[in-house]
Protein backbone atom coordinates (compact mmCIF):
# COMPACT_ATOMS: atom_id res chain seq x y z
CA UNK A 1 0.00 0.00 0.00
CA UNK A 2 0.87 3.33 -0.72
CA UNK A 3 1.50 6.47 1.87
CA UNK A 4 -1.69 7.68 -0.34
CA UNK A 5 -3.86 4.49 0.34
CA UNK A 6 -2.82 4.73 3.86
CA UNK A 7 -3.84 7.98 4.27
CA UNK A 8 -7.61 7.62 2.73
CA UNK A 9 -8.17 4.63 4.78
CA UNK A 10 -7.09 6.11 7.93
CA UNK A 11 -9.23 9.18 6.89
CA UNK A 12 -12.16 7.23 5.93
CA UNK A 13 -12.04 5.36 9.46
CA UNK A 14 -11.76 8.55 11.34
CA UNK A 15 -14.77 9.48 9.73
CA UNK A 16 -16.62 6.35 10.48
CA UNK A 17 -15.26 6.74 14.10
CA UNK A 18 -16.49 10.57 14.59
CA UNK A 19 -20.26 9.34 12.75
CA UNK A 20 -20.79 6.10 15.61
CA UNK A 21 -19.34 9.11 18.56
CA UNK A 22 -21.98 11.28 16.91
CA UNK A 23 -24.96 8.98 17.06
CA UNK A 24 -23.69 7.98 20.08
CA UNK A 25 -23.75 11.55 21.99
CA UNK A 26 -27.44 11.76 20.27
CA UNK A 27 -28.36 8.61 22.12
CA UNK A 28 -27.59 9.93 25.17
CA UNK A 29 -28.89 13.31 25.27
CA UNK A 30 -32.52 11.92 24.12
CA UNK A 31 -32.16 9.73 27.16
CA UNK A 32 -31.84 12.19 28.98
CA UNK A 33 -34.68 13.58 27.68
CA UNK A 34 -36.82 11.24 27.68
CA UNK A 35 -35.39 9.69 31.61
CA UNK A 36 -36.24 13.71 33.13
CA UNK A 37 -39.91 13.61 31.48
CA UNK A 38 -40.76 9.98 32.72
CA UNK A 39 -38.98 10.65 36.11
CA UNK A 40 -41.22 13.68 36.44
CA UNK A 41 -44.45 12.58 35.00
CA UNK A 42 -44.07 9.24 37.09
CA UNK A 43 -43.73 10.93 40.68
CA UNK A 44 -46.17 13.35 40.08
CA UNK A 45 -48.71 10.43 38.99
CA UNK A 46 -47.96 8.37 42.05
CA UNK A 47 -47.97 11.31 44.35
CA UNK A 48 -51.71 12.60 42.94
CA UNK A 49 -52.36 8.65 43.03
CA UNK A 50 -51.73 8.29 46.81
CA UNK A 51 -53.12 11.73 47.84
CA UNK A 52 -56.52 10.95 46.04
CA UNK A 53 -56.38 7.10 47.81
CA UNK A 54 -55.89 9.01 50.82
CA UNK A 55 -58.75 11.71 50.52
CA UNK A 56 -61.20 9.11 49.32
CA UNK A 57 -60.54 7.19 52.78
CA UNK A 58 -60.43 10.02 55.29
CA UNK A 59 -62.71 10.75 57.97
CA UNK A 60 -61.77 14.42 58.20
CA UNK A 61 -59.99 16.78 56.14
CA UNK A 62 -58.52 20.27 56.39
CA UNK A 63 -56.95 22.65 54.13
CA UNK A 64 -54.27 25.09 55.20
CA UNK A 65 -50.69 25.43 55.79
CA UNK A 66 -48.45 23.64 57.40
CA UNK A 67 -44.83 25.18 60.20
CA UNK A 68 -42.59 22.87 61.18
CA UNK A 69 -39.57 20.92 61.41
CA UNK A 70 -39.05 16.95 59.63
CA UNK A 71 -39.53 15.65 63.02
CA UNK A 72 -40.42 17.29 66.89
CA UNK A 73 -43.24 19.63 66.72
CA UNK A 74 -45.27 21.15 63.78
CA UNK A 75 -48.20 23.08 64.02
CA UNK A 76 -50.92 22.55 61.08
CA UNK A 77 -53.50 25.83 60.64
CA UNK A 78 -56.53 25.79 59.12
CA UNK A 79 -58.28 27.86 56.48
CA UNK A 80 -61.31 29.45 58.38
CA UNK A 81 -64.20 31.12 56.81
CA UNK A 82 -62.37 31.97 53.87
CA UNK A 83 -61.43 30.39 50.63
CA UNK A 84 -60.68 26.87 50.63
CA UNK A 85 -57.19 27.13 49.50
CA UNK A 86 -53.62 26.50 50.70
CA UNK A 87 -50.48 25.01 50.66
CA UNK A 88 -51.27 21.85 53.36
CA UNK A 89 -53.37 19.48 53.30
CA UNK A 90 -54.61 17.53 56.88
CA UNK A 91 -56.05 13.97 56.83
CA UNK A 92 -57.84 12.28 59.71
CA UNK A 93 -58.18 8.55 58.61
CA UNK A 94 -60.70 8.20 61.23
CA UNK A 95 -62.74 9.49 63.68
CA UNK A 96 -59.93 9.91 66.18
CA UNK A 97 -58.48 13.58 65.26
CA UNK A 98 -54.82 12.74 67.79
CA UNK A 99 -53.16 11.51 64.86
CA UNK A 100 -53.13 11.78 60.97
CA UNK A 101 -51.32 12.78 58.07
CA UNK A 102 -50.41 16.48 56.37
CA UNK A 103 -49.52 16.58 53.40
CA UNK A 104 -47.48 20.20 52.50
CA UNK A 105 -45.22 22.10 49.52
CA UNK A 106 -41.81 22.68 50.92
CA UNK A 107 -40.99 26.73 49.77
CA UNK A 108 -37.18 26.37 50.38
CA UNK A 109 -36.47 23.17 48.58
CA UNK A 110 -39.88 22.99 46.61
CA UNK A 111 -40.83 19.88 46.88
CA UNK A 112 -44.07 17.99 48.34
CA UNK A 113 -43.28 16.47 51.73
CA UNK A 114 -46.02 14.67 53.99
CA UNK A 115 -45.47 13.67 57.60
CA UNK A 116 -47.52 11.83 60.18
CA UNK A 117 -49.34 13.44 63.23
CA UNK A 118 -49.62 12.06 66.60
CA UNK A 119 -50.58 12.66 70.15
CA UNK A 120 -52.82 16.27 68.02
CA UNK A 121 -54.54 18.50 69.75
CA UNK A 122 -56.88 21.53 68.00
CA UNK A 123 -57.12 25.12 69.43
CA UNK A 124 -60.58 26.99 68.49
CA UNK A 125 -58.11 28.58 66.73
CA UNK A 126 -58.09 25.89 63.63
CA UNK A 127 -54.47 25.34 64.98
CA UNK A 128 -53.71 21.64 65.26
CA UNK A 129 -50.66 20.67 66.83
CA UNK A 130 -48.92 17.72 67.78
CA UNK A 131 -45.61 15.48 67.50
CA UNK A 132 -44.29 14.85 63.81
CA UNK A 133 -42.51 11.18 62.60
CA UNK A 134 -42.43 9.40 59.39
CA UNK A 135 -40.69 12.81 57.08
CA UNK A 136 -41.11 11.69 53.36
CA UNK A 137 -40.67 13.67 50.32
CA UNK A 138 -43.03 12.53 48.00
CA UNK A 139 -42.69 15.29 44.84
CA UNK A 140 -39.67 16.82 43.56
CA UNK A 141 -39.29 19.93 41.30
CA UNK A 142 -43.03 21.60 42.98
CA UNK A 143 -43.46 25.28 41.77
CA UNK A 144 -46.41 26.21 42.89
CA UNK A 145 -47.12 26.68 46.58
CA UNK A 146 -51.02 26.32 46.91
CA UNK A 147 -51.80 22.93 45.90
CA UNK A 148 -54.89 21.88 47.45
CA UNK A 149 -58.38 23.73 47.36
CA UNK A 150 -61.78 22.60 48.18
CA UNK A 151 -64.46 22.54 45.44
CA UNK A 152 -68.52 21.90 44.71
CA UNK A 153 -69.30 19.89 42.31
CA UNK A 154 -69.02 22.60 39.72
CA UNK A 155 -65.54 23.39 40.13
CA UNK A 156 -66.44 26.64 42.40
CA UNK A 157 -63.79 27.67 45.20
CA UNK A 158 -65.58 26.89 48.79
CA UNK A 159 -65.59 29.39 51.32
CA UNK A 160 -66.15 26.80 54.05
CA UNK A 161 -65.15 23.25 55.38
CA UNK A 162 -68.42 21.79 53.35
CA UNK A 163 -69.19 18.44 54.44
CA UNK A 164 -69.31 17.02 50.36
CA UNK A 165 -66.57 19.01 49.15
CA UNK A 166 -64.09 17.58 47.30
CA UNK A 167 -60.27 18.13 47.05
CA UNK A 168 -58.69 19.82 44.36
CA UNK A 169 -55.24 18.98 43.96
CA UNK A 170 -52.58 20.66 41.48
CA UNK A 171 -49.07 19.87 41.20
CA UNK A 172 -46.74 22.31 38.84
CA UNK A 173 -42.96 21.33 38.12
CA UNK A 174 -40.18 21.71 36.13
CA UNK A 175 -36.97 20.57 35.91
CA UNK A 176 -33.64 20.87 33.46
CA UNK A 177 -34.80 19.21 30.69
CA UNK A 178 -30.90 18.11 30.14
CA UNK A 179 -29.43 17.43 33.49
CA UNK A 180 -25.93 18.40 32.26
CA UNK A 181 -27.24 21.94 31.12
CA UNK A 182 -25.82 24.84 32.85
CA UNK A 183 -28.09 26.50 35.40
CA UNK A 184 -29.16 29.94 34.17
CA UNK A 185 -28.59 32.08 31.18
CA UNK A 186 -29.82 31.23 27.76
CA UNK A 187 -28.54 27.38 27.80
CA UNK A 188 -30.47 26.50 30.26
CA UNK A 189 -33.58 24.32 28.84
CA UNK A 190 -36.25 23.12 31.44
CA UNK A 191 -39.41 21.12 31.19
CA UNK A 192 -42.58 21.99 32.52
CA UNK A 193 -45.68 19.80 33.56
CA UNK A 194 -48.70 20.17 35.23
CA UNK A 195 -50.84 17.26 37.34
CA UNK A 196 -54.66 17.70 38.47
CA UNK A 197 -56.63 15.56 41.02
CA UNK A 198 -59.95 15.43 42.58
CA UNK A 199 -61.27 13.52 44.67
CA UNK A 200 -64.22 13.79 47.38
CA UNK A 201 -64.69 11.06 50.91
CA UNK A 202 -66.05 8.12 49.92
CA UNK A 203 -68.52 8.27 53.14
CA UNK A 204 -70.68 11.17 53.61
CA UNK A 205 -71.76 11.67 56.71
């Protein structure tokens, strides 16, 4: 073979070389893609999933916010004779209001967090406070920071803690829609998605 020969085939294989790194880069960044959209879709899902499963059982629910640490003390308050609409959400699974589950938007590292209740007590005050355990963090990525509102049957805003109301719940979240994208500025490329939920007690009583 000649220096000429050798040349054009080594050229020729650097270009096959630089085509399968090519496709290969491609690959990745649509799995990327496509791995951020399913991760995001999929919690969300689950997470409206569980919260409707949870509504749908309760004995008692209460809309409001939510102050507290991951475990100690927290202190759940109440909406009162205004509208239904906050950024906690407070589930009695039974008749027995001394322990339950609050389900609330985390503003400093936006996500959806629940934690259990026990040993609750209830001012007149709509304040219901009591020892916290069992910290999870069940939605990444949240934007928005009220996420639950109560509803009639028509989709109006409640002013009060109806009896048949049922539970509106919204999630909003985005997140880099390549996760090796540079945070700010004009590269940056995020995704955004919205969930919605409703769901009413199964017993009325």
């Amino acid at each position: 073979m000649t220096i000429v020969e050798m040349l054009m085939g080594i050229a020729c294989f650097m270009l096959l070389i630089a085509a399968v790194v090519s496709i290969q880069l491609f690959a990745v960044r649509i799995f990327q893609l496509a791995a951020t959209k399913l991760t995001a879709t999929e919690d969300g899902r689950k997470t409206v999933n569980f919260i409707r499963e949870q509504v749908r059982e309760a004995k008692t629910l209460y809309i409001g916010t939510y102050s507290g640490t991951n475990t100690g003390t927290g202190t759940f308050t109440a909406v009162v004779d205004t509208n239904q609409i906050g950024s906690a959400l407070l589930i009695f699974p039974t008749t027995n209001t001394t322990y339950g589950t609050i389900f609330y938007e985390d503003p400093v590292a936006q996500n959806l967090c629940s934690v259990s209740i026990t040993a609750a007590s209830t001012d007149t005050n709509g304040n219901t406070t009591g020892t916290i355990t069992n910290f999870a963090t069940d939605a990444l990525f949240v934007t928005n920071n009220l996420i639950f509102q109560a509803e009639d049957f028509q989709g109006n805003l409640l002013t009060d803690n109806s009896n048949n109301r049922i539970i509106h719940v919204t999630l909003q979240f985005s997140q880099l829609e390549y996760p090796v994208a540079g945070i700010g500025g004009s590269n940056s490329m995020y995704d955004y998605y919205e969930l919605h939920t409703r769901a009413t007690r199964r017993a009325i009583d």
